[in-house]
Protein backbone atom coordinates (compact mmCIF):
# COMPACT_ATOMS: atom_id res chain seq x y z
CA UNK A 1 0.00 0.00 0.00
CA UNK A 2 1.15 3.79 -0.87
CA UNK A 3 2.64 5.43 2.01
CA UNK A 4 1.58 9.52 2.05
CA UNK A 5 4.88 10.13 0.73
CA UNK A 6 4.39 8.03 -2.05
CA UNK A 7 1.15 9.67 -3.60
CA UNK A 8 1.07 11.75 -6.87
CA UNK A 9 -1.95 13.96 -5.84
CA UNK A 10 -1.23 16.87 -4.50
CA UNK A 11 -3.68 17.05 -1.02
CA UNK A 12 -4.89 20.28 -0.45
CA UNK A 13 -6.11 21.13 2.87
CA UNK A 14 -9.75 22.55 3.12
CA UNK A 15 -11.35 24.45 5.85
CA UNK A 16 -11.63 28.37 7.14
CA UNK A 17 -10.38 27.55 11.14
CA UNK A 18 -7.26 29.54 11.38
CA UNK A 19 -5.45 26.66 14.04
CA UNK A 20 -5.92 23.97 12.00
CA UNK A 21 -5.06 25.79 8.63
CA UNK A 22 -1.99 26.64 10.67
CA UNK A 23 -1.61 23.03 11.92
CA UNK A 24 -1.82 21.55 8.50
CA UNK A 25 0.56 24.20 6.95
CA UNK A 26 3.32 22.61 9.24
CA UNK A 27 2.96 19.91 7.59
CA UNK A 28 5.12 19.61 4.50
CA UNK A 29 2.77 16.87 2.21
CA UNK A 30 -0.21 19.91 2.22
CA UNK A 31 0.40 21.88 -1.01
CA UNK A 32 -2.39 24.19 -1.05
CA UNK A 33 -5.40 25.13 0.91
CA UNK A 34 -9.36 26.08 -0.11
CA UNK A 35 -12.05 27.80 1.31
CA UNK A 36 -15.33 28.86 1.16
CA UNK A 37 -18.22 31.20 2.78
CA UNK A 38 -20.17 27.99 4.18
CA UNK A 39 -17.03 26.55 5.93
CA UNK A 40 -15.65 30.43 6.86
CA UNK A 41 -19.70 30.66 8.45
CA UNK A 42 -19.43 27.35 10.29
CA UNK A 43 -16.19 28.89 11.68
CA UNK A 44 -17.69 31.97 12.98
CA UNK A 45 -15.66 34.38 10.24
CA UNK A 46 -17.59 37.90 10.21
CA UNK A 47 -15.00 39.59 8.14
CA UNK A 48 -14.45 38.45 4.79
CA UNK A 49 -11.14 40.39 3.79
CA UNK A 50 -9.79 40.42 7.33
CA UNK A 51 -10.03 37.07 7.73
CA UNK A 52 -8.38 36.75 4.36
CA UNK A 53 -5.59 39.02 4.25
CA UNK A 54 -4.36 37.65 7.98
CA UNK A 55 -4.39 33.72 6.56
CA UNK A 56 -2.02 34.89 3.63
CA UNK A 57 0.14 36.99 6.15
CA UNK A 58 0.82 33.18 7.67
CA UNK A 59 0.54 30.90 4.48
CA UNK A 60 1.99 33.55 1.67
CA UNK A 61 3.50 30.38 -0.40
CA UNK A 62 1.19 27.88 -1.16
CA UNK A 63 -2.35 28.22 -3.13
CA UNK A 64 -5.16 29.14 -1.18
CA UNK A 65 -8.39 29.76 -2.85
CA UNK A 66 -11.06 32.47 -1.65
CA UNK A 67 -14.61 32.60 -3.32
CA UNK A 68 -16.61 35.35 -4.61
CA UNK A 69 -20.22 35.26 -3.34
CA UNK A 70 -22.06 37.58 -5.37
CA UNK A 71 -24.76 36.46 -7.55
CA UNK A 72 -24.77 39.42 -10.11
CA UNK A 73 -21.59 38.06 -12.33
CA UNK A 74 -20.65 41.70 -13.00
CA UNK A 75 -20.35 42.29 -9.66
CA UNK A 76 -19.23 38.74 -9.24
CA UNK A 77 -16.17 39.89 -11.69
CA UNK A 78 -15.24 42.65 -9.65
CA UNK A 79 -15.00 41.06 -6.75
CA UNK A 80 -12.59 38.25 -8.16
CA UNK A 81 -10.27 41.46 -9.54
CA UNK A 82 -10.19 42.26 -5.69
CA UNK A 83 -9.52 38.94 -4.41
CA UNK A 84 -6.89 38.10 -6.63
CA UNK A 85 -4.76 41.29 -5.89
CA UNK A 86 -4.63 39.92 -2.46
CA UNK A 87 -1.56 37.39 -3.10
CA UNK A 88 0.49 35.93 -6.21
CA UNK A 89 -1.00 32.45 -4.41
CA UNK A 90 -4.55 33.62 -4.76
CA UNK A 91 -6.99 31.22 -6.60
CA UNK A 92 -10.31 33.42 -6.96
CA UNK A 93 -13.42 30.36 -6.47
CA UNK A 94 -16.05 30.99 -9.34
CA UNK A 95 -19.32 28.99 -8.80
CA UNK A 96 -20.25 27.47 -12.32
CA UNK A 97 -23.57 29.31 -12.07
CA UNK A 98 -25.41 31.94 -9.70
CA UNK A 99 -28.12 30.32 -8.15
CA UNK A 100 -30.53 31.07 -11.21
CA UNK A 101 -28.48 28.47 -13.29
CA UNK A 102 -26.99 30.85 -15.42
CA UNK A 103 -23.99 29.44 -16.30
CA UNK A 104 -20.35 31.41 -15.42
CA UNK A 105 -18.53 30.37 -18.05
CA UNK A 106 -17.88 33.57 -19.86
CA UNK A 107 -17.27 35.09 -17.03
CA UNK A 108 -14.39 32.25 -16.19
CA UNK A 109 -12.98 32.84 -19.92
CA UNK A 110 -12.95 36.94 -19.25
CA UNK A 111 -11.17 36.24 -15.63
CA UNK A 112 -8.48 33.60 -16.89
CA UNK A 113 -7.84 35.26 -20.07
CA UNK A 114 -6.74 38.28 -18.19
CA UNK A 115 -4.30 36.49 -16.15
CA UNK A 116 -7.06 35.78 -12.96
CA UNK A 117 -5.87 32.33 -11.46
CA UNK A 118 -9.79 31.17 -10.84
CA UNK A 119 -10.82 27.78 -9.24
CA UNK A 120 -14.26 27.11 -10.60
CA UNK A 121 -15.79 25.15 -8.38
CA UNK A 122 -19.55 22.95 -7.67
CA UNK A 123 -19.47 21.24 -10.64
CA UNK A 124 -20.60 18.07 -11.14
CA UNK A 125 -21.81 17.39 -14.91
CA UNK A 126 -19.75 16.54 -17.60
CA UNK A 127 -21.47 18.97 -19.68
CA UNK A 128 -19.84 21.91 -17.25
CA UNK A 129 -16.62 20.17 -17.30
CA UNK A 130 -16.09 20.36 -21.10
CA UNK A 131 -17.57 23.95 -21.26
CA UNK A 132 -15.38 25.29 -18.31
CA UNK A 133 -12.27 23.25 -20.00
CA UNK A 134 -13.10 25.52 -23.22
CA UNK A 135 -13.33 28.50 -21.23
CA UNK A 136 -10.18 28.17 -19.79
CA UNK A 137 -7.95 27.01 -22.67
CA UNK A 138 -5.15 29.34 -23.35
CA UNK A 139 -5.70 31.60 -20.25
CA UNK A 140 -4.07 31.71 -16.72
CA UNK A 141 -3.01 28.27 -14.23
CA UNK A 142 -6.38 27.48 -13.10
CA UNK A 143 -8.15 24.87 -11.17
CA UNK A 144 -11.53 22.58 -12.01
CA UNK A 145 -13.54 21.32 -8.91
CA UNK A 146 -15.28 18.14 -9.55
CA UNK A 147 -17.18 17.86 -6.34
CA UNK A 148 -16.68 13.76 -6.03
CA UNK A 149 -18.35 13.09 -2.57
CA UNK A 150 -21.70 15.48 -3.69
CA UNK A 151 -21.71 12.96 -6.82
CA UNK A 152 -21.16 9.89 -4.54
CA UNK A 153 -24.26 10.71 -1.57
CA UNK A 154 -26.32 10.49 -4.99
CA UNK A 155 -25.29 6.59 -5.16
CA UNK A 156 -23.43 7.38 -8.23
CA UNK A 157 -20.08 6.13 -8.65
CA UNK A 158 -17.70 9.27 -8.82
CA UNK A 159 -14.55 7.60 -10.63
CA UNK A 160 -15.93 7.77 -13.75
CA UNK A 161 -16.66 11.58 -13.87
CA UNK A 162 -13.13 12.12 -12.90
CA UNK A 163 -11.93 9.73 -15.31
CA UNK A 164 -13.89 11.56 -17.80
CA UNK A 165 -13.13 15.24 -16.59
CA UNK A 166 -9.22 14.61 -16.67
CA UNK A 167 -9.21 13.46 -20.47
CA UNK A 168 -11.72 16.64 -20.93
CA UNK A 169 -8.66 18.89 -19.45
CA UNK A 170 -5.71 16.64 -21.57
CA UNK A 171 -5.88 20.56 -23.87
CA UNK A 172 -5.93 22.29 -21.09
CA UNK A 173 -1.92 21.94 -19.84
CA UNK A 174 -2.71 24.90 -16.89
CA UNK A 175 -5.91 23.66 -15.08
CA UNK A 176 -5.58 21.32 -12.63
CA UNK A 177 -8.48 19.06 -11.88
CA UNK A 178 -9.54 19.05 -7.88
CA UNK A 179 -11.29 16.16 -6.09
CA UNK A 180 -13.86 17.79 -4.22
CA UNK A 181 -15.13 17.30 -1.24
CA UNK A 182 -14.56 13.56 -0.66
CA UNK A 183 -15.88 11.48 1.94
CA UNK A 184 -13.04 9.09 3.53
CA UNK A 185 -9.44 8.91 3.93
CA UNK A 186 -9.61 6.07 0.61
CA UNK A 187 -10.90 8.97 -1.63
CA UNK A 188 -6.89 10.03 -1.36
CA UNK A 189 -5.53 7.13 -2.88
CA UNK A 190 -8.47 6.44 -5.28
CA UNK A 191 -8.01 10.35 -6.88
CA UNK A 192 -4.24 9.51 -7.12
CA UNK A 193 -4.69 6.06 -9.27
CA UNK A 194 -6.48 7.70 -11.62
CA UNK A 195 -4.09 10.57 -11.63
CA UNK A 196 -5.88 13.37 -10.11
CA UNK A 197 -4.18 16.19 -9.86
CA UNK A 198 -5.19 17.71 -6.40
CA UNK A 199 -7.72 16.85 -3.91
CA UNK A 200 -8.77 19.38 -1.35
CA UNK A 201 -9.53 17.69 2.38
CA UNK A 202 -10.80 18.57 5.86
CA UNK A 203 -9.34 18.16 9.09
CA UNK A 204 -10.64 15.79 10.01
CA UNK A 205 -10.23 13.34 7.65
CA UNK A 206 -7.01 14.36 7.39
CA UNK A 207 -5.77 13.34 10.84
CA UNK A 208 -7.09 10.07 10.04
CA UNK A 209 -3.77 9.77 8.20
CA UNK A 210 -2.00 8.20 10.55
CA UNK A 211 -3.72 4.77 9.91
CA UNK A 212 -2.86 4.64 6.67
CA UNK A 213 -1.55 0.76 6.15
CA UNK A 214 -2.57 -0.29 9.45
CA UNK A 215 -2.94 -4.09 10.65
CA UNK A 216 -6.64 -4.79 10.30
CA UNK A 217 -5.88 -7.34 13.09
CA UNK A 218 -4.96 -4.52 15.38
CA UNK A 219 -7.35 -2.35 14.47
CA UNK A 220 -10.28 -5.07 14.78
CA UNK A 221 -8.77 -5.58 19.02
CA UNK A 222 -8.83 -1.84 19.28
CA UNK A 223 -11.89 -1.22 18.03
CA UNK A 224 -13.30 -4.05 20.64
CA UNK A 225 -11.27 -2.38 23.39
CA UNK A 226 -12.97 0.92 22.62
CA UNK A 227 -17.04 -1.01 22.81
CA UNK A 228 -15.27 -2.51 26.36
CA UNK A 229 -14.29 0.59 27.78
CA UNK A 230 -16.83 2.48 27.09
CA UNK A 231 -19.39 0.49 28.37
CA UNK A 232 -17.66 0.07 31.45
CA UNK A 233 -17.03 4.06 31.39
CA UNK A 234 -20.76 4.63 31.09
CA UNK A 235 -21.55 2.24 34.34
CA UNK A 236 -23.87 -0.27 31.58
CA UNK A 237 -24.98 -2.84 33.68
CA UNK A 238 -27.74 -6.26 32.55
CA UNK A 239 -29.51 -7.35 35.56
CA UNK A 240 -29.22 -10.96 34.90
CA UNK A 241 -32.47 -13.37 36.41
CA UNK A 242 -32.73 -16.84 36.48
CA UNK A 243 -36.20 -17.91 35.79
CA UNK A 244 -37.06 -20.80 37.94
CA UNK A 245 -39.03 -23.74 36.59
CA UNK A 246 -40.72 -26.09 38.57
């Protein structure tokens, strides 16, 4: 089995908690880091840009991607001009639509053709692969976010769209195609067999790394240990009666 060290993908770290985006910028395997309003919300962020401009004071060499949140794409467009004059290592998140369905795709062509390094993200057809592939070709480094784990809690199998999104990007030398919001530790190694080229991970799943290869023997005793103890932790107790037959 791969060791951490061994993997192609590049793991990116995803979350909007200061601490651990700290914590997991120690660590030298973490290449890049993403965020987004819903996880900077769940982390109790009330300024945007202040938020923003003290991560890259700490993390000012590795890609970090901030999204716009507009749902008017020409303000949408100025606010990705202002995000990505924050830092050289500034991705600027474009959703593939507003929430009418309009599709961003111009948009993404205007941004990356003037040298805006954009991370369009929430896709999940192949259809918005192959048009955000043709709005990128020939403009800025750029990243695709194929949201794998959404795909999967449908019951569909997400392999194939990556499969299928990578050989849509083969024209496309400069975007990079992310692995999106996966599920479980195994997502890792699955997006590096098929040659993924970055997969963006939380926290939490992330400190499950330290199991990686571990002795399923082991783990089965430990795992029996753990029912044990905490049964006997929470003071369980069967009254056991003998029925009496006469």
């Amino acid at each position: 089995m791969k060791s951490i060290s061994d993997l192609q993908v590049k793991i990116f770290a995803d979350g909007a908690d200061k601490d651990g985006m700290l914590e997991m910028y120690r660590k030298p395997f973490i290449k890049g880091f993403t965020t987004n309003p819903t996880l900077m919300r769940k982390a109790g962020i009330s300024n945007y840009m202040e938020f923003a401009k003290d991560i890259l004071r700490s993390i000012p060499d590795r890609p970090i991607s901030f999204e716009v949140f507009s749902d008017d794409f020409s303000e949408m467009e100025a606010q990705a001009e202002v995000i990505s004059n924050w830092g050289k290592n500034v991705y600027v998140k474009i959703p593939v639509s507003n929430t009418l369905g309009q599709p961003s795709y111009d948009l993404v062509h205007r941004l990356s053709h003037r040298g805006v390094q954009v991370n369009v993200t929430a896709m999940m057809t192949m259809d918005q692969v192959k048009q955000v592939a043709a709005a990128l070709k020939g403009g800025a480094p750029s990243c695709v976010s194929v949201f794998a784990g959404r795909i999967a809690d449908t019951g569909r199998d997400p392999i194939p769209f990556m499969v299928e999104s990578l050989n849509l990007l083969k024209d496309v030398p400069l975007a990079e195609l992310i692995w999106a919001s996966p599920r479980e530790l195994l997502n890792i190694f699955q997006a590096d067999d098929i040659g993924c080229h970055i997969i963006t991970v939380t926290n939490d799943i992330l400190k499950k790394l330290d199991g990686t290869g571990k002795d399923l023997a082991q783990f089965s005793l430990e795992t029996v240990k753990m029912f044990r103890n905490d049964a006997l932790a929470a003071g369980f107790k069967i009254e056991m009666t003998r029925e009496v037959t006469t």
